[in-house]
C-alpha atoms as a PDB file:
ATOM      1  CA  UNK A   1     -20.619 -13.930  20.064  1.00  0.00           C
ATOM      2  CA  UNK A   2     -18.724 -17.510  19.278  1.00  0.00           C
ATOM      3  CA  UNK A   3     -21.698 -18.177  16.677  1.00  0.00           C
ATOM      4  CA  UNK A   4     -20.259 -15.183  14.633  1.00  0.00           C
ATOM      5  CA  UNK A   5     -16.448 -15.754  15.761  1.00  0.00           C
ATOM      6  CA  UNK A   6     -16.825 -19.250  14.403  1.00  0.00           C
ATOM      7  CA  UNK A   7     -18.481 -18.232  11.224  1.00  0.00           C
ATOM      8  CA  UNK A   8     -15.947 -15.260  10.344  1.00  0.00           C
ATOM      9  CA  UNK A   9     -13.120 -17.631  11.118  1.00  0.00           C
ATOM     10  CA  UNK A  10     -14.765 -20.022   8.950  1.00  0.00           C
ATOM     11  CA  UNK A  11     -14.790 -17.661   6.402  1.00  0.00           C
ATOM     12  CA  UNK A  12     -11.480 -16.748   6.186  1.00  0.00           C
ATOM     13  CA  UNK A  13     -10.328 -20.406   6.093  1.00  0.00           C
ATOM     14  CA  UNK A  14     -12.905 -20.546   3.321  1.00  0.00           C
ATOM     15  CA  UNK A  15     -11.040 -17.431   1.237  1.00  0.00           C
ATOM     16  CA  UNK A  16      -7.404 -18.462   2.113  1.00  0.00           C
ATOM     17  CA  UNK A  17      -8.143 -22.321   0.610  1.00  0.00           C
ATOM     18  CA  UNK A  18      -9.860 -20.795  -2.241  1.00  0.00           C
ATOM     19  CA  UNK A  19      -6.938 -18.258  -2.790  1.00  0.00           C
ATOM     20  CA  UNK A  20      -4.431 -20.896  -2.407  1.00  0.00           C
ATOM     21  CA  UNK A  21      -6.743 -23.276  -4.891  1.00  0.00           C
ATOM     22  CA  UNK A  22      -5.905 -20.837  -7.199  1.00  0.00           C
ATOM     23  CA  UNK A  23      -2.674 -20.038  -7.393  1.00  0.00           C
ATOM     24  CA  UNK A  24      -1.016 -21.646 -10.229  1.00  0.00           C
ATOM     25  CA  UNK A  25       1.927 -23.657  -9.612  1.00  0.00           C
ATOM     26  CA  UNK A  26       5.573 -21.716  -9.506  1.00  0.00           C
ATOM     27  CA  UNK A  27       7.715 -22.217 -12.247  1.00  0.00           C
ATOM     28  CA  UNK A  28      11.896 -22.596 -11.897  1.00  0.00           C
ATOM     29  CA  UNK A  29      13.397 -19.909 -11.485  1.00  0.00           C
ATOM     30  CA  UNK A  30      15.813 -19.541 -14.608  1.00  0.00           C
ATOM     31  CA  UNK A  31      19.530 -20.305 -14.048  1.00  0.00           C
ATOM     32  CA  UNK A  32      20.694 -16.593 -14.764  1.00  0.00           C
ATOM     33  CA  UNK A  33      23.752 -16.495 -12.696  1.00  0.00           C
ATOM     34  CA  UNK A  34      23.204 -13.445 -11.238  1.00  0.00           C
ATOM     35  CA  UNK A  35      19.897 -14.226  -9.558  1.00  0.00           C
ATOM     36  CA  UNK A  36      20.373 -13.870  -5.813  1.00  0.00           C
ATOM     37  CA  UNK A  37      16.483 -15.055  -4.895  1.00  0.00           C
ATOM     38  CA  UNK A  38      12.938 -13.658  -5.267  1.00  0.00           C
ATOM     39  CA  UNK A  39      10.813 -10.994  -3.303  1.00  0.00           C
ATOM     40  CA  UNK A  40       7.622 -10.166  -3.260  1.00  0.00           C
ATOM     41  CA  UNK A  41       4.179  -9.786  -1.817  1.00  0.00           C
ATOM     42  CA  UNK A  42       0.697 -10.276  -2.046  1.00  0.00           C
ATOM     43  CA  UNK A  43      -2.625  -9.339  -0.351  1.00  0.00           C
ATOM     44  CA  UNK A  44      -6.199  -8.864  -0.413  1.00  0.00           C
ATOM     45  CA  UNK A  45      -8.107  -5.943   0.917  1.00  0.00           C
ATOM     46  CA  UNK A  46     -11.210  -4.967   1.143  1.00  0.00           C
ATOM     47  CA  UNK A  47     -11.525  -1.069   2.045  1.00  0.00           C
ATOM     48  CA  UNK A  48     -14.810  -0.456   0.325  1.00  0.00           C
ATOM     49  CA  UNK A  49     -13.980  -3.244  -2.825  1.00  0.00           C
ATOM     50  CA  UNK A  50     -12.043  -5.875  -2.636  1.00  0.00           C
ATOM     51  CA  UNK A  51      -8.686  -5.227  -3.809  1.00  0.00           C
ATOM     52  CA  UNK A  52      -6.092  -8.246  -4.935  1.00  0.00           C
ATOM     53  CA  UNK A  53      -2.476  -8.192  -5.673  1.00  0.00           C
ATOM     54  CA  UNK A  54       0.778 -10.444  -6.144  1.00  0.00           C
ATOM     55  CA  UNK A  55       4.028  -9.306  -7.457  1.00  0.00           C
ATOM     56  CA  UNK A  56       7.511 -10.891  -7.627  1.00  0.00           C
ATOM     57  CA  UNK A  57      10.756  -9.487  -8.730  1.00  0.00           C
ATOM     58  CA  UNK A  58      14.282 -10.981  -8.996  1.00  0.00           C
ATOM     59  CA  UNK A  59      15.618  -9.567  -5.330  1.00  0.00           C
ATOM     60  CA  UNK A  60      18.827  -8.853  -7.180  1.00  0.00           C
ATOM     61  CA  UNK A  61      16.993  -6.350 -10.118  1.00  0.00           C
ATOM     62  CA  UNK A  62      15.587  -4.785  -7.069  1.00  0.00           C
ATOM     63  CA  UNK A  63      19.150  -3.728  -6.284  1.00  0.00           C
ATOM     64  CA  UNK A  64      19.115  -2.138  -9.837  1.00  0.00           C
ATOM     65  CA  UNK A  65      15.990   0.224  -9.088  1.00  0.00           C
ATOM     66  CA  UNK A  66      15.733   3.753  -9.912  1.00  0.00           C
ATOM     67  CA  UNK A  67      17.426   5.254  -6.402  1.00  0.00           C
ATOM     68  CA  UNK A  68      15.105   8.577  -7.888  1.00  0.00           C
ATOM     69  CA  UNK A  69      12.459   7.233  -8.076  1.00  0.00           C
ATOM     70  CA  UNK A  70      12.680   5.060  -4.902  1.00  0.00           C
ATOM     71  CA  UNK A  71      13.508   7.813  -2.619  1.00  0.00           C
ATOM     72  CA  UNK A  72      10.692  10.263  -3.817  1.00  0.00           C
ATOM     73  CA  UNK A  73       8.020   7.988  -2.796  1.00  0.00           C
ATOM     74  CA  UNK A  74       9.827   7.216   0.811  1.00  0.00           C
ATOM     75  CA  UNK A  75      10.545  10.846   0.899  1.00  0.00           C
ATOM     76  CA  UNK A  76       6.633  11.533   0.391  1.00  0.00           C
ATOM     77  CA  UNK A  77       6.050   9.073   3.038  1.00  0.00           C
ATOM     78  CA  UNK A  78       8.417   9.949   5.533  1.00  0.00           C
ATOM     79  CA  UNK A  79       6.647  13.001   6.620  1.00  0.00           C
ATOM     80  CA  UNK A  80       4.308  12.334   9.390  1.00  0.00           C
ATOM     81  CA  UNK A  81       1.624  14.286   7.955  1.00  0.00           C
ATOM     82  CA  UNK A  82       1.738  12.809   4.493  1.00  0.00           C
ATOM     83  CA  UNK A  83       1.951   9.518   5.835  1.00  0.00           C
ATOM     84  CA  UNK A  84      -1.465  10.463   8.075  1.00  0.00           C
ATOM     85  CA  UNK A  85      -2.710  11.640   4.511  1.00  0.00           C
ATOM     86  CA  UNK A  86      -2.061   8.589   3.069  1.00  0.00           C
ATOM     87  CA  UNK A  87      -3.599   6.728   6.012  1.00  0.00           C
ATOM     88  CA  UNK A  88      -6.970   8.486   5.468  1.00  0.00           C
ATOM     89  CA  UNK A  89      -7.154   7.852   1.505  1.00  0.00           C
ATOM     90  CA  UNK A  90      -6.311   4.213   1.848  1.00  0.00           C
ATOM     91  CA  UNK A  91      -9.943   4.108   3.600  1.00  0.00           C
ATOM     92  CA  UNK A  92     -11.212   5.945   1.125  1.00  0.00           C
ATOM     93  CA  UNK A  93     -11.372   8.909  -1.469  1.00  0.00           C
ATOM     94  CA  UNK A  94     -11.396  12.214   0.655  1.00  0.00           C
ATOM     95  CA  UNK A  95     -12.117  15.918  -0.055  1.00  0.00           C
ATOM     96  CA  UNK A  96      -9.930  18.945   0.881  1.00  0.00           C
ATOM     97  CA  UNK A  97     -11.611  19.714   4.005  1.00  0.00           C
ATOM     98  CA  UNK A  98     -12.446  16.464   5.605  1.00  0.00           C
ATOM     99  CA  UNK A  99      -8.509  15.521   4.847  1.00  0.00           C
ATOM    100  CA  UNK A 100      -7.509  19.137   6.660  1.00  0.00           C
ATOM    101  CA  UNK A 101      -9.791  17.805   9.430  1.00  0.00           C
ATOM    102  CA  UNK A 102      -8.409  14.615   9.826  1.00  0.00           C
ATOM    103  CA  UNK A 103      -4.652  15.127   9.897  1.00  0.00           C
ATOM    104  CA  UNK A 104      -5.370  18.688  12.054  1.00  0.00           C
ATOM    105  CA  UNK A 105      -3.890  21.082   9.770  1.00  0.00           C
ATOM    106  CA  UNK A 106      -4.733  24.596  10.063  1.00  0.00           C
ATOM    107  CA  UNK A 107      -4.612  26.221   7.068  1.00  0.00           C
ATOM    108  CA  UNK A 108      -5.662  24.657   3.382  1.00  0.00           C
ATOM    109  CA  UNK A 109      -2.048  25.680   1.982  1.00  0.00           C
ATOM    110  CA  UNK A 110      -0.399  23.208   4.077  1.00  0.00           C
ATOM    111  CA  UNK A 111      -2.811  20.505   3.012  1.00  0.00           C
ATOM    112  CA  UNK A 112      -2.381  21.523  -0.423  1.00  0.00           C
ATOM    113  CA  UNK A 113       1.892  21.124  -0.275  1.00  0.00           C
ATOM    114  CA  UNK A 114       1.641  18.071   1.172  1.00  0.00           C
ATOM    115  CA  UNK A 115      -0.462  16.728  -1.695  1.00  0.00           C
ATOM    116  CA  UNK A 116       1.614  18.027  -4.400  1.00  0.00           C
ATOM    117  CA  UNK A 117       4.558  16.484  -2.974  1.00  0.00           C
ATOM    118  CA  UNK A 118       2.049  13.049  -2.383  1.00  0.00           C
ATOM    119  CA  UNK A 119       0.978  13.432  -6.348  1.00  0.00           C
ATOM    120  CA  UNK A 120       4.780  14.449  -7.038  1.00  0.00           C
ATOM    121  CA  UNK A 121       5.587  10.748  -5.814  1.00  0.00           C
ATOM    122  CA  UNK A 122       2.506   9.137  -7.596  1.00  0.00           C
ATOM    123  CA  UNK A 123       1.421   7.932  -3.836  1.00  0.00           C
ATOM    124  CA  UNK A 124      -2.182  10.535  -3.926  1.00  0.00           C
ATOM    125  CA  UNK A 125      -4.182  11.366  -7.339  1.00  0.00           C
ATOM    126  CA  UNK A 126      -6.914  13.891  -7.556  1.00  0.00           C
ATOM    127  CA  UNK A 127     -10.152  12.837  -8.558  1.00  0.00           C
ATOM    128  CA  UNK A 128     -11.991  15.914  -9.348  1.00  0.00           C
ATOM    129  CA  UNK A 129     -11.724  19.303  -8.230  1.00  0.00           C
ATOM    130  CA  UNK A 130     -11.046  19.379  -4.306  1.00  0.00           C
ATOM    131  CA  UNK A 131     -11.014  15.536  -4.114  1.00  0.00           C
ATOM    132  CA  UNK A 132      -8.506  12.742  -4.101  1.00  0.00           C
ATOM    133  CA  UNK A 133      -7.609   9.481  -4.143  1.00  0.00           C
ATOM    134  CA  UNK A 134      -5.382   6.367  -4.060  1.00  0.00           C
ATOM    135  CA  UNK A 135      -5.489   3.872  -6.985  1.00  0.00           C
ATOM    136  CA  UNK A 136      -6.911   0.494  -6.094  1.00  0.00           C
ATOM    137  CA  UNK A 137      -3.400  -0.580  -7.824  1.00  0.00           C
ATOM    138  CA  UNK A 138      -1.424   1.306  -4.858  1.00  0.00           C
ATOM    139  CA  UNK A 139      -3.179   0.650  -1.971  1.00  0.00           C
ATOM    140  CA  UNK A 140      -1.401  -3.430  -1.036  1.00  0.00           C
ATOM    141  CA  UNK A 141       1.747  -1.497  -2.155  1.00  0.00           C
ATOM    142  CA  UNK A 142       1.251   1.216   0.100  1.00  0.00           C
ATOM    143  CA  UNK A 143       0.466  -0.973   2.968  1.00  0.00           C
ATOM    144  CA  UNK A 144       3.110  -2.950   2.604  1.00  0.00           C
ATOM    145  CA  UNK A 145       5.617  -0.343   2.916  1.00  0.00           C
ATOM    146  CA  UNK A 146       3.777   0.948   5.908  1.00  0.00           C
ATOM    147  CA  UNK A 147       4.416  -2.251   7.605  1.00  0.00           C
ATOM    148  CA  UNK A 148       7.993  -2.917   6.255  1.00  0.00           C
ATOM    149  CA  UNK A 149       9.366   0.256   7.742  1.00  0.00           C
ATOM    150  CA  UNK A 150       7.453  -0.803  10.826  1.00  0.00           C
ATOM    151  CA  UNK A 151       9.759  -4.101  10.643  1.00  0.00           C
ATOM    152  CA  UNK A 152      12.246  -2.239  10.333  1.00  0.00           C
ATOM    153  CA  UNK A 153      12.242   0.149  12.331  1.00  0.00           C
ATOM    154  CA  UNK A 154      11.643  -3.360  14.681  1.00  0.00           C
ATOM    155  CA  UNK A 155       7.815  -1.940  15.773  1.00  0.00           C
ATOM    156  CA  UNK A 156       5.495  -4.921  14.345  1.00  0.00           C
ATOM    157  CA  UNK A 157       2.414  -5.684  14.594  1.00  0.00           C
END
């Protein structure tokens, strides 16, 4: 039990040196005035293919996002439901049935609401007939929200 301990620790190290090997160096932030600071994120997950992503924004355009479009997707998420639907597809593509199972709904029309609103919001896309999915370019994103309103809603980790 150490023996593998050991080796997936050493692993890890191995991947976080390698990612941090490769990052290239930060330029200056420009002298714009109204810059308040950055924000951003960055992860790697694997959930059946490794998926990488870093973004950064000026935190002050942040201020200048589309409310619209902002409070669609945390209205699509703020249903428990939805957010259970979400939690399924981020560990995989799903059909109809086997996401009515997992969340417990009992009828196929509920399912189906809650994924128009999901699709509405661009969160859930359908993959074929029945089946759906989250894009690889979604899922850090949607785990990151996940555990910021976890933060603050002060319930971490």
């Amino acid at each position: 039990m150490n023996d593998e301990y050991d080796a997936r620790l050493a692993d890890v190290e191995a991947r976080v040196h390698a990612l941090e090997s490769a990052r290239p160096a930060e330029s200056p932030t420009p002298d714009v005035g109204e810059s308040i600071g950055q924000i951003g994120y960055q992860g790697t997950v694997d959930l059946g293919g490794e998926i990488q992503w870093t973004i950064r924004y000026d935190a002050g355009a942040t201020l200048d996002l589309s409310p619209t479009a902002v409070s669609n997707v945390l209205a699509a998420l703020g249903h428990p439901t939805r957010l259970e639907i979400v939690r399924t597809l981020l560990r995989g593509p799903a059909g109809a049935a086997e996401l009515q199972t997992a969340v417990g709904l009992s009828s196929p029309g509920q399912l189906y609401h809650h994924l128009r609103v999901l699709g509405g919001a661009r969160i859930v896309e359908q993959e074929s007939r029945n089946h759906y999915r989250i894009a690889a370019a979604k899922v850090v994103p949607l785990l990151v929200i996940t555990l910021a309103a976890a933060d603050v809603g002060e319930h971490p980790l």
